[in-house]
Protein backbone atom coordinates (compact mmCIF):
# COMPACT_ATOMS: atom_id res chain seq x y z
CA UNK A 1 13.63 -30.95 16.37
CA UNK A 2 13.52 -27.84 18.11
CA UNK A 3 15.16 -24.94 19.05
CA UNK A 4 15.85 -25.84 22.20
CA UNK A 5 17.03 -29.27 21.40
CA UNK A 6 19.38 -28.02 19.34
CA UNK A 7 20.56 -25.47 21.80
CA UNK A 8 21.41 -28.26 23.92
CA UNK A 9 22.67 -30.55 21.03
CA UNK A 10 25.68 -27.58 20.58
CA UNK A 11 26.39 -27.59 24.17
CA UNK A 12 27.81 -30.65 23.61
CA UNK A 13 29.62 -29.48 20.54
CA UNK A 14 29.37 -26.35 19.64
CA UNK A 15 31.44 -26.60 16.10
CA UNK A 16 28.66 -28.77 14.54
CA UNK A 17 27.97 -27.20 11.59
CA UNK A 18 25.17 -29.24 10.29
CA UNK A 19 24.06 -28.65 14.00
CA UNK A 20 24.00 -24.85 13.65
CA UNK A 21 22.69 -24.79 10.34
CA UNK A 22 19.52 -26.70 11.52
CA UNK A 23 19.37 -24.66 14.43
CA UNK A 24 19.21 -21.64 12.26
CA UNK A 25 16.34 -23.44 10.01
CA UNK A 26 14.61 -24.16 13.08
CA UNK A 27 14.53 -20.12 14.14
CA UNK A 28 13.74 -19.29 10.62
CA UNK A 29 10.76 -21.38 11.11
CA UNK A 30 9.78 -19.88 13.48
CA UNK A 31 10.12 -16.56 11.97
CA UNK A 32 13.42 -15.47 14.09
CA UNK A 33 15.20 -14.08 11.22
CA UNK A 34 17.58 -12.12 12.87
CA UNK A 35 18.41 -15.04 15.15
CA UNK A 36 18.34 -17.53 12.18
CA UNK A 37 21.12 -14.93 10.84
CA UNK A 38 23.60 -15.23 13.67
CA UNK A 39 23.23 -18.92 13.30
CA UNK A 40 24.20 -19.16 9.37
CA UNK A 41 27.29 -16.56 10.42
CA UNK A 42 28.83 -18.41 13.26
CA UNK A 43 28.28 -21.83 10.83
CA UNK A 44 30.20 -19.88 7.89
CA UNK A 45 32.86 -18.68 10.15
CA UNK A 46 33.57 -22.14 11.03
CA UNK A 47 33.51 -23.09 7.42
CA UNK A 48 33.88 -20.72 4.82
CA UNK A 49 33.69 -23.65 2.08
CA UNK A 50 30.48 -24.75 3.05
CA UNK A 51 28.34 -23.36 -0.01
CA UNK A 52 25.11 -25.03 1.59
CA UNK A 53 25.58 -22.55 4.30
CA UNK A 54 26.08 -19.25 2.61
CA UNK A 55 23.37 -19.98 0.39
CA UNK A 56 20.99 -19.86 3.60
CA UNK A 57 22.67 -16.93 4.92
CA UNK A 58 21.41 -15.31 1.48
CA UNK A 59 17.80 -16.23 1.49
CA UNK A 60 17.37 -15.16 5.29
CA UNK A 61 19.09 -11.86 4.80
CA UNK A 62 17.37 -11.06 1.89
CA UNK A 63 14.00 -11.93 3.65
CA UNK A 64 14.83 -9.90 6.65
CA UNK A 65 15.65 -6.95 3.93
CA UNK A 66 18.67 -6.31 4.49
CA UNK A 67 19.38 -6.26 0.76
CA UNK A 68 23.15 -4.88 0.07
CA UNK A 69 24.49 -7.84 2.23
CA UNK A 70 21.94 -10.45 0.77
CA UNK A 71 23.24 -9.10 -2.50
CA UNK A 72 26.80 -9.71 -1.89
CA UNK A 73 26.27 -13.09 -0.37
CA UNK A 74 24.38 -14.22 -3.60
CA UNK A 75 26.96 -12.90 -5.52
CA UNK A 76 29.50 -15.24 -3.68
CA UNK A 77 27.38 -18.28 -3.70
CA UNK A 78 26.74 -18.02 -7.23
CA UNK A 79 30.54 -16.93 -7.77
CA UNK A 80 31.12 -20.92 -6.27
CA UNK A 81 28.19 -22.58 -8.04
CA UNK A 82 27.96 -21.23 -11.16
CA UNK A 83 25.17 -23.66 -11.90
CA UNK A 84 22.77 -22.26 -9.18
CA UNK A 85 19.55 -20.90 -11.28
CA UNK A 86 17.53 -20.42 -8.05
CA UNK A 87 20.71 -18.12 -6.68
CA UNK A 88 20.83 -15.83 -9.77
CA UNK A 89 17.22 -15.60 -9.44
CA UNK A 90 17.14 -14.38 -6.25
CA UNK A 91 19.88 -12.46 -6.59
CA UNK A 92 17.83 -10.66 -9.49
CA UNK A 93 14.81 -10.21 -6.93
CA UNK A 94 17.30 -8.65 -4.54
CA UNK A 95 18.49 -6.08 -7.08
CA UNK A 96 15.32 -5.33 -8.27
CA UNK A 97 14.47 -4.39 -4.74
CA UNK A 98 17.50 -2.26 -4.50
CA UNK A 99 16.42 -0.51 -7.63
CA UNK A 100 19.30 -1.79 -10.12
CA UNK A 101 16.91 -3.00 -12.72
CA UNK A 102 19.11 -3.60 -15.35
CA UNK A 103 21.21 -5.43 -13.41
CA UNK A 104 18.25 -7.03 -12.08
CA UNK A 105 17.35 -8.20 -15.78
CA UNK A 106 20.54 -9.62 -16.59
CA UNK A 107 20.71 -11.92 -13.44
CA UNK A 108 16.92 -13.01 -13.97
CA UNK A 109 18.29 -13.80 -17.65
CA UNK A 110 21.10 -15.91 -16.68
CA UNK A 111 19.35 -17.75 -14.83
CA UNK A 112 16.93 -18.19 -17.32
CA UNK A 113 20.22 -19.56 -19.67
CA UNK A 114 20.58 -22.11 -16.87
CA UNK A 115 17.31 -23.12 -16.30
CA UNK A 116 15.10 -21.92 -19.48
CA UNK A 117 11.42 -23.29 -18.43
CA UNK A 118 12.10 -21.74 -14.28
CA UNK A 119 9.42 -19.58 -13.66
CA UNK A 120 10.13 -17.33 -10.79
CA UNK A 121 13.06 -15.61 -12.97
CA UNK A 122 10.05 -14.82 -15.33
CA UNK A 123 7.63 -13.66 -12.60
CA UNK A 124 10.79 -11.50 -11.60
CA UNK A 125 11.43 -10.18 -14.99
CA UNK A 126 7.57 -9.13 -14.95
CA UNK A 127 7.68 -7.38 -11.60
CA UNK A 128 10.80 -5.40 -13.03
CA UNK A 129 9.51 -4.38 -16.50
CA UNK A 130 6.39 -2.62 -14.54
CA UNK A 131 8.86 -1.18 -12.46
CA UNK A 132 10.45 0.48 -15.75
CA UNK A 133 6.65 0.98 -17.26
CA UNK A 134 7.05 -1.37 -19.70
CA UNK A 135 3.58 -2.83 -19.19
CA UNK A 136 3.44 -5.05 -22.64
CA UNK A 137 7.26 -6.56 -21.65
CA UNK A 138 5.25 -7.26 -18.10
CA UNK A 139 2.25 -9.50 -18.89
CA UNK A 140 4.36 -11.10 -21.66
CA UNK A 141 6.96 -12.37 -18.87
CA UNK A 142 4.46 -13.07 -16.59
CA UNK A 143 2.53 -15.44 -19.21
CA UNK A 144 5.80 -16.97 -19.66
CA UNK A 145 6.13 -18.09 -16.10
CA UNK A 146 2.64 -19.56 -15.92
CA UNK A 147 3.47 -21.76 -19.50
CA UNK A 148 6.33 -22.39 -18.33
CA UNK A 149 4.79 -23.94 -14.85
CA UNK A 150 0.83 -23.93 -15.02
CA UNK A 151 0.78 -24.97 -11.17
CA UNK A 152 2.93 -22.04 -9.75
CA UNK A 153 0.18 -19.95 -7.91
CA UNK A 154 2.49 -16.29 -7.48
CA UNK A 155 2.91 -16.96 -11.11
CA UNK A 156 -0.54 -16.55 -12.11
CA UNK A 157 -0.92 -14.06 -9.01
CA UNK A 158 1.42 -11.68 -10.45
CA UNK A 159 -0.14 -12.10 -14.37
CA UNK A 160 -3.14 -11.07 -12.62
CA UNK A 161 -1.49 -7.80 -11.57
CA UNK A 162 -0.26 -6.94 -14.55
CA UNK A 163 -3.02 -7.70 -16.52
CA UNK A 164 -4.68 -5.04 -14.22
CA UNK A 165 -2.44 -2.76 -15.05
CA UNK A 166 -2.66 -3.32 -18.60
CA UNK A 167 -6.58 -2.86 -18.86
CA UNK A 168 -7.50 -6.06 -18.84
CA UNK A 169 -9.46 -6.55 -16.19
CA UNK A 170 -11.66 -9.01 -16.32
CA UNK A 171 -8.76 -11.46 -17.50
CA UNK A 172 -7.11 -10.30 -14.37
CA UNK A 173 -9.78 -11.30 -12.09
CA UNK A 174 -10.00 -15.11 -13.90
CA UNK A 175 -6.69 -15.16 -13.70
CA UNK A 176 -6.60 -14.41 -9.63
CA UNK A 177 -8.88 -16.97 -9.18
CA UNK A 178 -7.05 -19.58 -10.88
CA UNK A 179 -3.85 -17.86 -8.36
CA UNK A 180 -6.50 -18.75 -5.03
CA UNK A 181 -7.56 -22.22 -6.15
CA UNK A 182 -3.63 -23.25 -6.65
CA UNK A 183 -2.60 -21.57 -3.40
CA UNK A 184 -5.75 -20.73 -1.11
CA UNK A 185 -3.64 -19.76 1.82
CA UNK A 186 -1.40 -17.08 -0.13
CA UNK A 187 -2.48 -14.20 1.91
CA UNK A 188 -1.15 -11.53 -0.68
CA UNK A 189 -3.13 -13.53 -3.93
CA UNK A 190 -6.12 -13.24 -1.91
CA UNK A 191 -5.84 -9.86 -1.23
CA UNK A 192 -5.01 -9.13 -4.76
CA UNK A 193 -8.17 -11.36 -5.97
CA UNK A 194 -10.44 -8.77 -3.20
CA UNK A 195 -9.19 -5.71 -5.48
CA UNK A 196 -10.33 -7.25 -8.65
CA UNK A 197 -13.43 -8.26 -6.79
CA UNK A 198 -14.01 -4.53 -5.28
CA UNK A 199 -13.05 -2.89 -8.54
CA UNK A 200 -16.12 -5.01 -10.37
CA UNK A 201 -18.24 -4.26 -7.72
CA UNK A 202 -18.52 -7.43 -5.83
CA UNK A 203 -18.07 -5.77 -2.58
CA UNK A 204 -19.93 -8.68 -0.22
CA UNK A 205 -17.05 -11.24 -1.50
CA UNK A 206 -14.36 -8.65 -2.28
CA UNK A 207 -14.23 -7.00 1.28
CA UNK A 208 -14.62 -11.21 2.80
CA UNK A 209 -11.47 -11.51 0.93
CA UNK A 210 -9.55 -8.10 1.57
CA UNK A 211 -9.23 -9.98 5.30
CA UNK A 212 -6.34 -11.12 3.94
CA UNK A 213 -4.40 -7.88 4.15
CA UNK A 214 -4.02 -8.56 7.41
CA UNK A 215 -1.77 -12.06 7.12
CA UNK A 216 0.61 -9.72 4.78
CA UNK A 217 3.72 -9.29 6.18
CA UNK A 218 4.65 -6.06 3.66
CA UNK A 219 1.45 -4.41 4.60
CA UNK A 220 0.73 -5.11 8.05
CA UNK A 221 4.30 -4.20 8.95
CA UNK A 222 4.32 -1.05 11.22
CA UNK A 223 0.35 -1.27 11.79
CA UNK A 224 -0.62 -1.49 15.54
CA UNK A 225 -1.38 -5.04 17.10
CA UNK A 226 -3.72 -5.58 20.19
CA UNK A 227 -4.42 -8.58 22.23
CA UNK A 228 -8.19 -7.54 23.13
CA UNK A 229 -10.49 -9.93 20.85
CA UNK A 230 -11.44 -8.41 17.35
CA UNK A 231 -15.21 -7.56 17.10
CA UNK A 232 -17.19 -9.21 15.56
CA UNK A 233 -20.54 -6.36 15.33
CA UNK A 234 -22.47 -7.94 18.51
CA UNK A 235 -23.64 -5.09 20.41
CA UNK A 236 -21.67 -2.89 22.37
CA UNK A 237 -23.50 -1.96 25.60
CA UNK A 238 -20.79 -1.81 28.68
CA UNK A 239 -18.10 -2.28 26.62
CA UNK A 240 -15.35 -0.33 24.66
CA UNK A 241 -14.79 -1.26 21.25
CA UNK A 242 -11.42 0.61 19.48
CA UNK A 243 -11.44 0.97 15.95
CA UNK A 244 -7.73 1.96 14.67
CA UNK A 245 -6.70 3.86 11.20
CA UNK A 246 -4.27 1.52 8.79
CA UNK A 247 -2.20 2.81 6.03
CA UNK A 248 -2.54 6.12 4.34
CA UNK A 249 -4.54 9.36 5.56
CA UNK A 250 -6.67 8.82 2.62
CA UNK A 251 -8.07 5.32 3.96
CA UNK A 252 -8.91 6.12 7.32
CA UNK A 253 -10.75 9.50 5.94
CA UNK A 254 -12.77 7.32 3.62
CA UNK A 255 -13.83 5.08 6.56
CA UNK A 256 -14.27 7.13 9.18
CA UNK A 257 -17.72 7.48 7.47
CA UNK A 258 -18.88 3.93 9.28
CA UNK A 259 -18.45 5.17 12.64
CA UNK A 260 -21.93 6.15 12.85
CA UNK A 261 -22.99 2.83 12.34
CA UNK A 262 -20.81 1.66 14.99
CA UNK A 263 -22.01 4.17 17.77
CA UNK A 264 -25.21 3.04 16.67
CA UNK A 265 -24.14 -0.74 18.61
CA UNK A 266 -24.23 1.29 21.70
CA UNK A 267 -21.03 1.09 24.08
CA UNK A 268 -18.00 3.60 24.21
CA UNK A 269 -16.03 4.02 20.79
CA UNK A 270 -12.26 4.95 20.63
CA UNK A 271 -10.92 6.04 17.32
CA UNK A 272 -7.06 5.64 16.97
CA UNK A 273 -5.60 7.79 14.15
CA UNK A 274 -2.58 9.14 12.44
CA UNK A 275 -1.75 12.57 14.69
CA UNK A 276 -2.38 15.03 11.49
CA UNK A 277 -6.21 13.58 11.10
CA UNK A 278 -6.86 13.86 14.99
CA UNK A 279 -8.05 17.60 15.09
CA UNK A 280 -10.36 16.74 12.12
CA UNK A 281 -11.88 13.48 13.18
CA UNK A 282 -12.51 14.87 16.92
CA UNK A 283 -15.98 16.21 15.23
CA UNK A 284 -17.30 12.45 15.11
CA UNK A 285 -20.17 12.32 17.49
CA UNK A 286 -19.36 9.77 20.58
CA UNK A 287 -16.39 8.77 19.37
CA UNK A 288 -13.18 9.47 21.51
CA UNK A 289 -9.95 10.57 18.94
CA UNK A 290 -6.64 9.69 20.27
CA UNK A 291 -3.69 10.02 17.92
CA UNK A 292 -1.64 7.31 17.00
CA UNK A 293 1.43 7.04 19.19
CA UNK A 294 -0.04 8.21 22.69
CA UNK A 295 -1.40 5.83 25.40
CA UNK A 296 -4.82 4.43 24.75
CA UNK A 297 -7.65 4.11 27.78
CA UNK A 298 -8.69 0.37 28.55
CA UNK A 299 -10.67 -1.06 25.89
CA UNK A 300 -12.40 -4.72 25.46
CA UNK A 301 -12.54 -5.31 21.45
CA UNK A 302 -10.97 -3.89 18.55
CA UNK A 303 -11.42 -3.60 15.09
CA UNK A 304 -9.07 -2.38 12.14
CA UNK A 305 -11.06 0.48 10.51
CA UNK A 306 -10.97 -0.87 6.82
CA UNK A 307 -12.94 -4.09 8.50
CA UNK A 308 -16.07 -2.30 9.19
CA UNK A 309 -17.34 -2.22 5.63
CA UNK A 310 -17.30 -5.99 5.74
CA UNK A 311 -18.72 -5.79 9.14
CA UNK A 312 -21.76 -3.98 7.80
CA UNK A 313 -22.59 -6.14 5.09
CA UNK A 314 -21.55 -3.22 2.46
CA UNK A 315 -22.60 -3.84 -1.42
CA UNK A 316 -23.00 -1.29 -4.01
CA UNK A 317 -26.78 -0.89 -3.33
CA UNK A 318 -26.33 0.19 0.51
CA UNK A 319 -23.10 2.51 0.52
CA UNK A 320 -23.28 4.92 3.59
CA UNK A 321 -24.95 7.93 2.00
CA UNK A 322 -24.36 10.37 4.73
CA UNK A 323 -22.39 13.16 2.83
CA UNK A 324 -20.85 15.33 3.64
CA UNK A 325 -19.61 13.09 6.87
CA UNK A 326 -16.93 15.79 7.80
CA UNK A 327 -16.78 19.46 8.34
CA UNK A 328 -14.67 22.56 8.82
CA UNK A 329 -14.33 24.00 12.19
CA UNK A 330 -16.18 27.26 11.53
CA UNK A 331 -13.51 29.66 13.37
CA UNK A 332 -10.78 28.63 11.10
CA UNK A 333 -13.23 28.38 7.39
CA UNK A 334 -14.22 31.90 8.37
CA UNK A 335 -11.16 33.13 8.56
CA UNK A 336 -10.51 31.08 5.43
CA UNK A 337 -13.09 32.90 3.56
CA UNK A 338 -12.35 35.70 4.40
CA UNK A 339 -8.76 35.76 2.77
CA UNK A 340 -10.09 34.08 -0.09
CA UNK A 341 -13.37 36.07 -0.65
CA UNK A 342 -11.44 38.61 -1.97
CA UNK A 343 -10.99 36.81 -5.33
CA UNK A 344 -13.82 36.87 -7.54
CA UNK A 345 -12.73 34.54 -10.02
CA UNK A 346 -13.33 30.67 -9.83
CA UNK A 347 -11.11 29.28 -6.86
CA UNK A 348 -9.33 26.00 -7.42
CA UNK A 349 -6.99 24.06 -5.18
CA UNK A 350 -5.02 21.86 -6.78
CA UNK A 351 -2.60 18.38 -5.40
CA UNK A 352 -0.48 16.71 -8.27
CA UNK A 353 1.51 14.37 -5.72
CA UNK A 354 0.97 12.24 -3.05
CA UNK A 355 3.44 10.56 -0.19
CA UNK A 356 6.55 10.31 -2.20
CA UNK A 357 6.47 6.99 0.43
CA UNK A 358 3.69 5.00 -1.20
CA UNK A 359 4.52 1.83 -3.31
CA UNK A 360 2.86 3.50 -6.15
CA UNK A 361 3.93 6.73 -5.87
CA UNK A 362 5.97 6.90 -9.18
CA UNK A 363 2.58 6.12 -10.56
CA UNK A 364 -0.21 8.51 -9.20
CA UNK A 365 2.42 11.37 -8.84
CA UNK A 366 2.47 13.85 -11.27
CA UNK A 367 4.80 16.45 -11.62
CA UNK A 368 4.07 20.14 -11.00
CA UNK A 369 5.17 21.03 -14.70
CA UNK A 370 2.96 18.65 -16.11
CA UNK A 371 -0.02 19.87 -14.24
CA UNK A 372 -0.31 23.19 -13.36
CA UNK A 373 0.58 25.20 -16.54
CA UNK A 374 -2.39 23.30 -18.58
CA UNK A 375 -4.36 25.06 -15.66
CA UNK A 376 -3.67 28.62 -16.05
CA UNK A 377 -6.07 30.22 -17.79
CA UNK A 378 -8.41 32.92 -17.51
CA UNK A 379 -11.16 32.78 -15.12
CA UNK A 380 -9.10 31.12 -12.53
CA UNK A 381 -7.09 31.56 -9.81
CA UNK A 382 -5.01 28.15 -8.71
CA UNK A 383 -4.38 27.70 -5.09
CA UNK A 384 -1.75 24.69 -4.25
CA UNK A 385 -2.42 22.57 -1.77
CA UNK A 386 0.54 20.26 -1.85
CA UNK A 387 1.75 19.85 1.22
CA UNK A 388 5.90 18.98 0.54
CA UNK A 389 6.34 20.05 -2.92
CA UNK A 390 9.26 17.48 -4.16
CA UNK A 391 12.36 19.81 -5.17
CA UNK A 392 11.92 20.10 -8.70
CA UNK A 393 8.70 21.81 -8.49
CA UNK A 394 10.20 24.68 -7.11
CA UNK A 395 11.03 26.36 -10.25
CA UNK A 396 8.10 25.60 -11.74
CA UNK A 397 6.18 27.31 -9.16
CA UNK A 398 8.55 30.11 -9.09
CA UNK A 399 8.13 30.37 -12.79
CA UNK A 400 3.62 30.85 -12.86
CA UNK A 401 4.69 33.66 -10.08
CA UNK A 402 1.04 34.75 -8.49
CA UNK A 403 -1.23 32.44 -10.82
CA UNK A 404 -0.79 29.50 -7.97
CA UNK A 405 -0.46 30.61 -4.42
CA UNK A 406 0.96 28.79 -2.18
CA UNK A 407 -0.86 27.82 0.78
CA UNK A 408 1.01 25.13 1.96
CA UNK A 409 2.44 26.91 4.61
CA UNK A 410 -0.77 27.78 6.26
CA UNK A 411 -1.55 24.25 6.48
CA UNK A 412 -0.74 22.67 9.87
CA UNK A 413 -2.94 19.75 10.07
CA UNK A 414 -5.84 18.02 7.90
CA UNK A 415 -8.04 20.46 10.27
CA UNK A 416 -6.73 23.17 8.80
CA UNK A 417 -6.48 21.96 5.38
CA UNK A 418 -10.29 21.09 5.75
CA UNK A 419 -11.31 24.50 5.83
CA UNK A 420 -9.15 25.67 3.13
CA UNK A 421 -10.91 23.03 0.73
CA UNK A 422 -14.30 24.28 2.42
CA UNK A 423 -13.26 28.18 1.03
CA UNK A 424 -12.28 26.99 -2.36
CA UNK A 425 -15.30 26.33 -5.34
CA UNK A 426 -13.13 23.40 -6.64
CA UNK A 427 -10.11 20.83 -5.57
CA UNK A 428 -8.30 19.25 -8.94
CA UNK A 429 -6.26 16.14 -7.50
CA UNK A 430 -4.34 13.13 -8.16
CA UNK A 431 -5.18 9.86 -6.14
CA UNK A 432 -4.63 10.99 -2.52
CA UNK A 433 -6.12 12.25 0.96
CA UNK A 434 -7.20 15.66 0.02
CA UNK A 435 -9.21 14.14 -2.68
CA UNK A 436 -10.76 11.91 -0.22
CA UNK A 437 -11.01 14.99 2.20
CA UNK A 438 -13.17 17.00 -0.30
CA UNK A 439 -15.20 14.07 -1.37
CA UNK A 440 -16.05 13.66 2.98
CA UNK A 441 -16.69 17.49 3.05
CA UNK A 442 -19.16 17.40 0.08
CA UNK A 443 -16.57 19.92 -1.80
CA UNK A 444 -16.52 19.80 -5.59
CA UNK A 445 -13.17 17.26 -6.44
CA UNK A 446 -12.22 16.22 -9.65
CA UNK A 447 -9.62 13.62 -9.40
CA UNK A 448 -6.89 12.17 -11.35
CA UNK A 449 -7.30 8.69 -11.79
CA UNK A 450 -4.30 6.86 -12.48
CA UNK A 451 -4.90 4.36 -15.89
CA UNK A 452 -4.93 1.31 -13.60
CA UNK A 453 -7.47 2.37 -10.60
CA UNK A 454 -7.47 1.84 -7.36
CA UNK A 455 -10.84 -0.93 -6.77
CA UNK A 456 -12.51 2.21 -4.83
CA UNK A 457 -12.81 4.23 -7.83
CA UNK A 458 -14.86 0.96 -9.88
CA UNK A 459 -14.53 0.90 -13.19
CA UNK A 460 -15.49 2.93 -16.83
CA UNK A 461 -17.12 5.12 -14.06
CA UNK A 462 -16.52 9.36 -14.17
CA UNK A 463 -18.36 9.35 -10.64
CA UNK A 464 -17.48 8.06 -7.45
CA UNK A 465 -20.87 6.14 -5.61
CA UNK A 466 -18.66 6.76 -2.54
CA UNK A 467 -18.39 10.76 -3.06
CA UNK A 468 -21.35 12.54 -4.95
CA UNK A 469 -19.50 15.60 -5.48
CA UNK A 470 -16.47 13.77 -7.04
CA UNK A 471 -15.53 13.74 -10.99
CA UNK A 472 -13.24 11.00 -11.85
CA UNK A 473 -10.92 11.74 -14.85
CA UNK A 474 -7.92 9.37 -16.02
CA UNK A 475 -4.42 10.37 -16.01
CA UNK A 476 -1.56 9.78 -18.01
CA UNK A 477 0.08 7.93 -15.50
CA UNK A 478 -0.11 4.34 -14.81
CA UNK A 479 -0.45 3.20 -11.04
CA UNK A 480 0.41 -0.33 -9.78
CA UNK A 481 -1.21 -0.73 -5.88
CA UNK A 482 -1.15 -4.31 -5.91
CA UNK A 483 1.28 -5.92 -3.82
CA UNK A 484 3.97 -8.31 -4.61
């Protein structure tokens, strides 16, 4: 039935609860959470026995994120129905999200004394352990839930992950396949699958599959939506074709390189990017830069920027080779080079952190003290080029006094930080946008890669085929990426 049969179904009586509890189904169908919400309240308020109820007001909160009530109403449900293994499940995935892992663990467990073969409190246990970096304690949960139910697709999805992150990875990539065969319209096993696809290379069927991203809920939230068709790399003459950044700084710097191809289609080209690349990116030839967040011109197609290397057709044999693709302003690298030309010992610029923001930031951060000391050494003089050092680097910094200078605070936008990079001889960083910025500039970059890469970085490689001038050197940290 629905909505708005219902809706006219409590006119009549309005203190139906099975009425409002279907009405609330109805609107979580149709992906009306908040609505669904108000619908599981007003039936609890009318009665506060009905377990059935509550239980639904649990799920839908907890799906809309908002976690500390979701939380609490799990804890109630389960406080009624003691029984509930799906509830203290849940409520383990819920705490897990609110970063209580070990009470995380010990609901995922008790449900697992309820219910010892149910395999989402195992897949939960997995996605925990990584969180704590307990990588063996991972895949072994993981391969629990998939014995325990062979069929259960995010099961084998999440093995896959972990089995990533482990080193493993071409059991990771059979395993994602058996994930898309169970469940071929899982949107985030797919897009997992198209990393272990990229990461071996198999770029024609990897980027077909990284399409995906785009039916993810947890990574298209926040990304700009358009009604204008999506383009589909006819040609362009008499028409305007946008092509819009997603995600971090880093991605749309790395793709910014296929522009050229897409002038090349003929037709008027409008670039929408996050504000701090627009200074940089307004070098592109024919291509109009407007940041994201001020009103676009009239456009007929569109196209997410990470689409165009499918667009193109891109394998490992036919990479865009035009580096450098990016370049300083001249005005501001002079003046660049002229502060730093003073120094006549080897230059380096150095970023140990990325957006303390990112999903795998606790992975392909480092710490200032575990970096820059093991630099300082004769020769050398270390620049930093961290943007927002986090507050315990301070003292660190404070402590190597004039062997790293800070110039951070010269920094305004990527513009600027483009010609510092330009002055240096070499950038040393972990897995973020000024590595990408150095490898588009043609700059010397050696980069920390964290132990499980990203698929762009390929694998048992110490080169980049996307950046000639790039080193790739592992890490001691451990990066996740994949999405859950």
């Amino acid at each position: 039935m629905p909505v708005a049969a219902y809706r006219r179904a409590l006119q009549l009586d309005p203190d139906d609860v099975g009425l409002i509890c279907n009405l609330g189904a109805a609107l979580y169908r149709q992906g009306l959470l908040e609505e669904a919400i108000v619908q599981y309240r007003r039936a609890i308020a009318l009665a506060p026995d009905d377990v059935a109820a509550l239980r639904l007001l649990g799920l839908v909160l907890h799906e809309a994120r908002h976690l500390q009530e979701a939380a609490e109403i799990y804890r109630q449900t389960f406080a009624r129905d003691p029984a509930d293994h799906i509830i203290a499940t849940n409520l383990g995935a819920c705490l897990s999200d609110l970063g209580a892992l070990d009470d995380a663990i010990a609901a995922c467990e008790h449900a697992l004394l309820l219910k010892s073969d149910h395999a989402p409190a195992y897949t939960n246990l997995g996605i925990i352990f990584e969180k704590q970096q307990r990588v063996t304690d991972a895949v072994a949960a993981h391969r629990c839930a998939v014995a325990a139910d062979p069929s259960y697709a995010k099961g084998h999805a999440n093995l896959a992950v972990a089995l990533r992150n482990a080193g493993e990875i071409d059991e990771a990539l059979t395993v994602s396949a058996r994930a898309v065969a169970l469940d071929p319209e899982q949107p985030l096993a797919q897009y997992n699958r198209a990393h272990f696809l990229l990461m071996n290379g198999h770029f024609a069927e990897g980027f077909d599959a990284y399409r995906w991203r785009r039916k993810c809920k947890t990574l298209s939230d926040g990304d700009p939506t358009f009604n204008e068709p999506e383009w589909r790399g006819e040609p362009l003459a008499g028409r305007t074709l946008l092509v819009f950044a997603e995600y971090g700084l880093g991605d749309a710097v790395h793709f910014v390189r296929y522009l050229s191809m897409v002038t090349g289609k003929g037709g008027k080209i409008i670039l929408q990017v996050q504000p701090a690349l627009a200074s940089l990116l307004r070098q592109l030839p024919d291509v109009t830069v407007i940041p994201r967040g001020e009103a676009l011109p009239p456009f007929d197609l569109q196209l997410p920027l990470m689409s165009l290397p499918r667009l193109f057709g891109t394998t490992l044999d036919n990479l865009p080779a035009d580096v450098p693709y990016l370049h300083p302003d001249p005005g501001k690298l002079s003046r660049w080079r002229a502060v730093l030309g003073r120094e006549r010992r080897l230059k380096v610029g150095v970023v140990w952190a990325g957006n303390p923001g990112h999903k795998g930031d606790g992975q392909r951060s480092l710490s200032a003290a575990a970096v820059l000391p093991r630099l300082v050494m004769p020769g050398l003089q270390l620049y930093s080029l961290q943007k927002e050092p986090r507050a315990e680097d301070g003292a660190v910094l404070a402590a190597l006094g004039d062997d790293v200078i800070d110039l951070a605070p010269a920094l305004g936008d990527f513009a600027d930080t483009a010609a510092a990079v330009a002055a240096l001889d070499l950038v040393i960083a972990v897995d973020t946008s000024v590595a990408h910025l150095a490898g588009a500039l043609g700059r010397p970059v050696w980069m920390l890669t964290p132990y499980a890469l990203d698929w762009r970085w390929l694998r048992d490689r110490e080169d980049s085929p996307w950046y000639p001038t790039m080193r790739l050197s592992a890490s001691a940290s451990r990066a996740n990426g994949m999405i859950r």
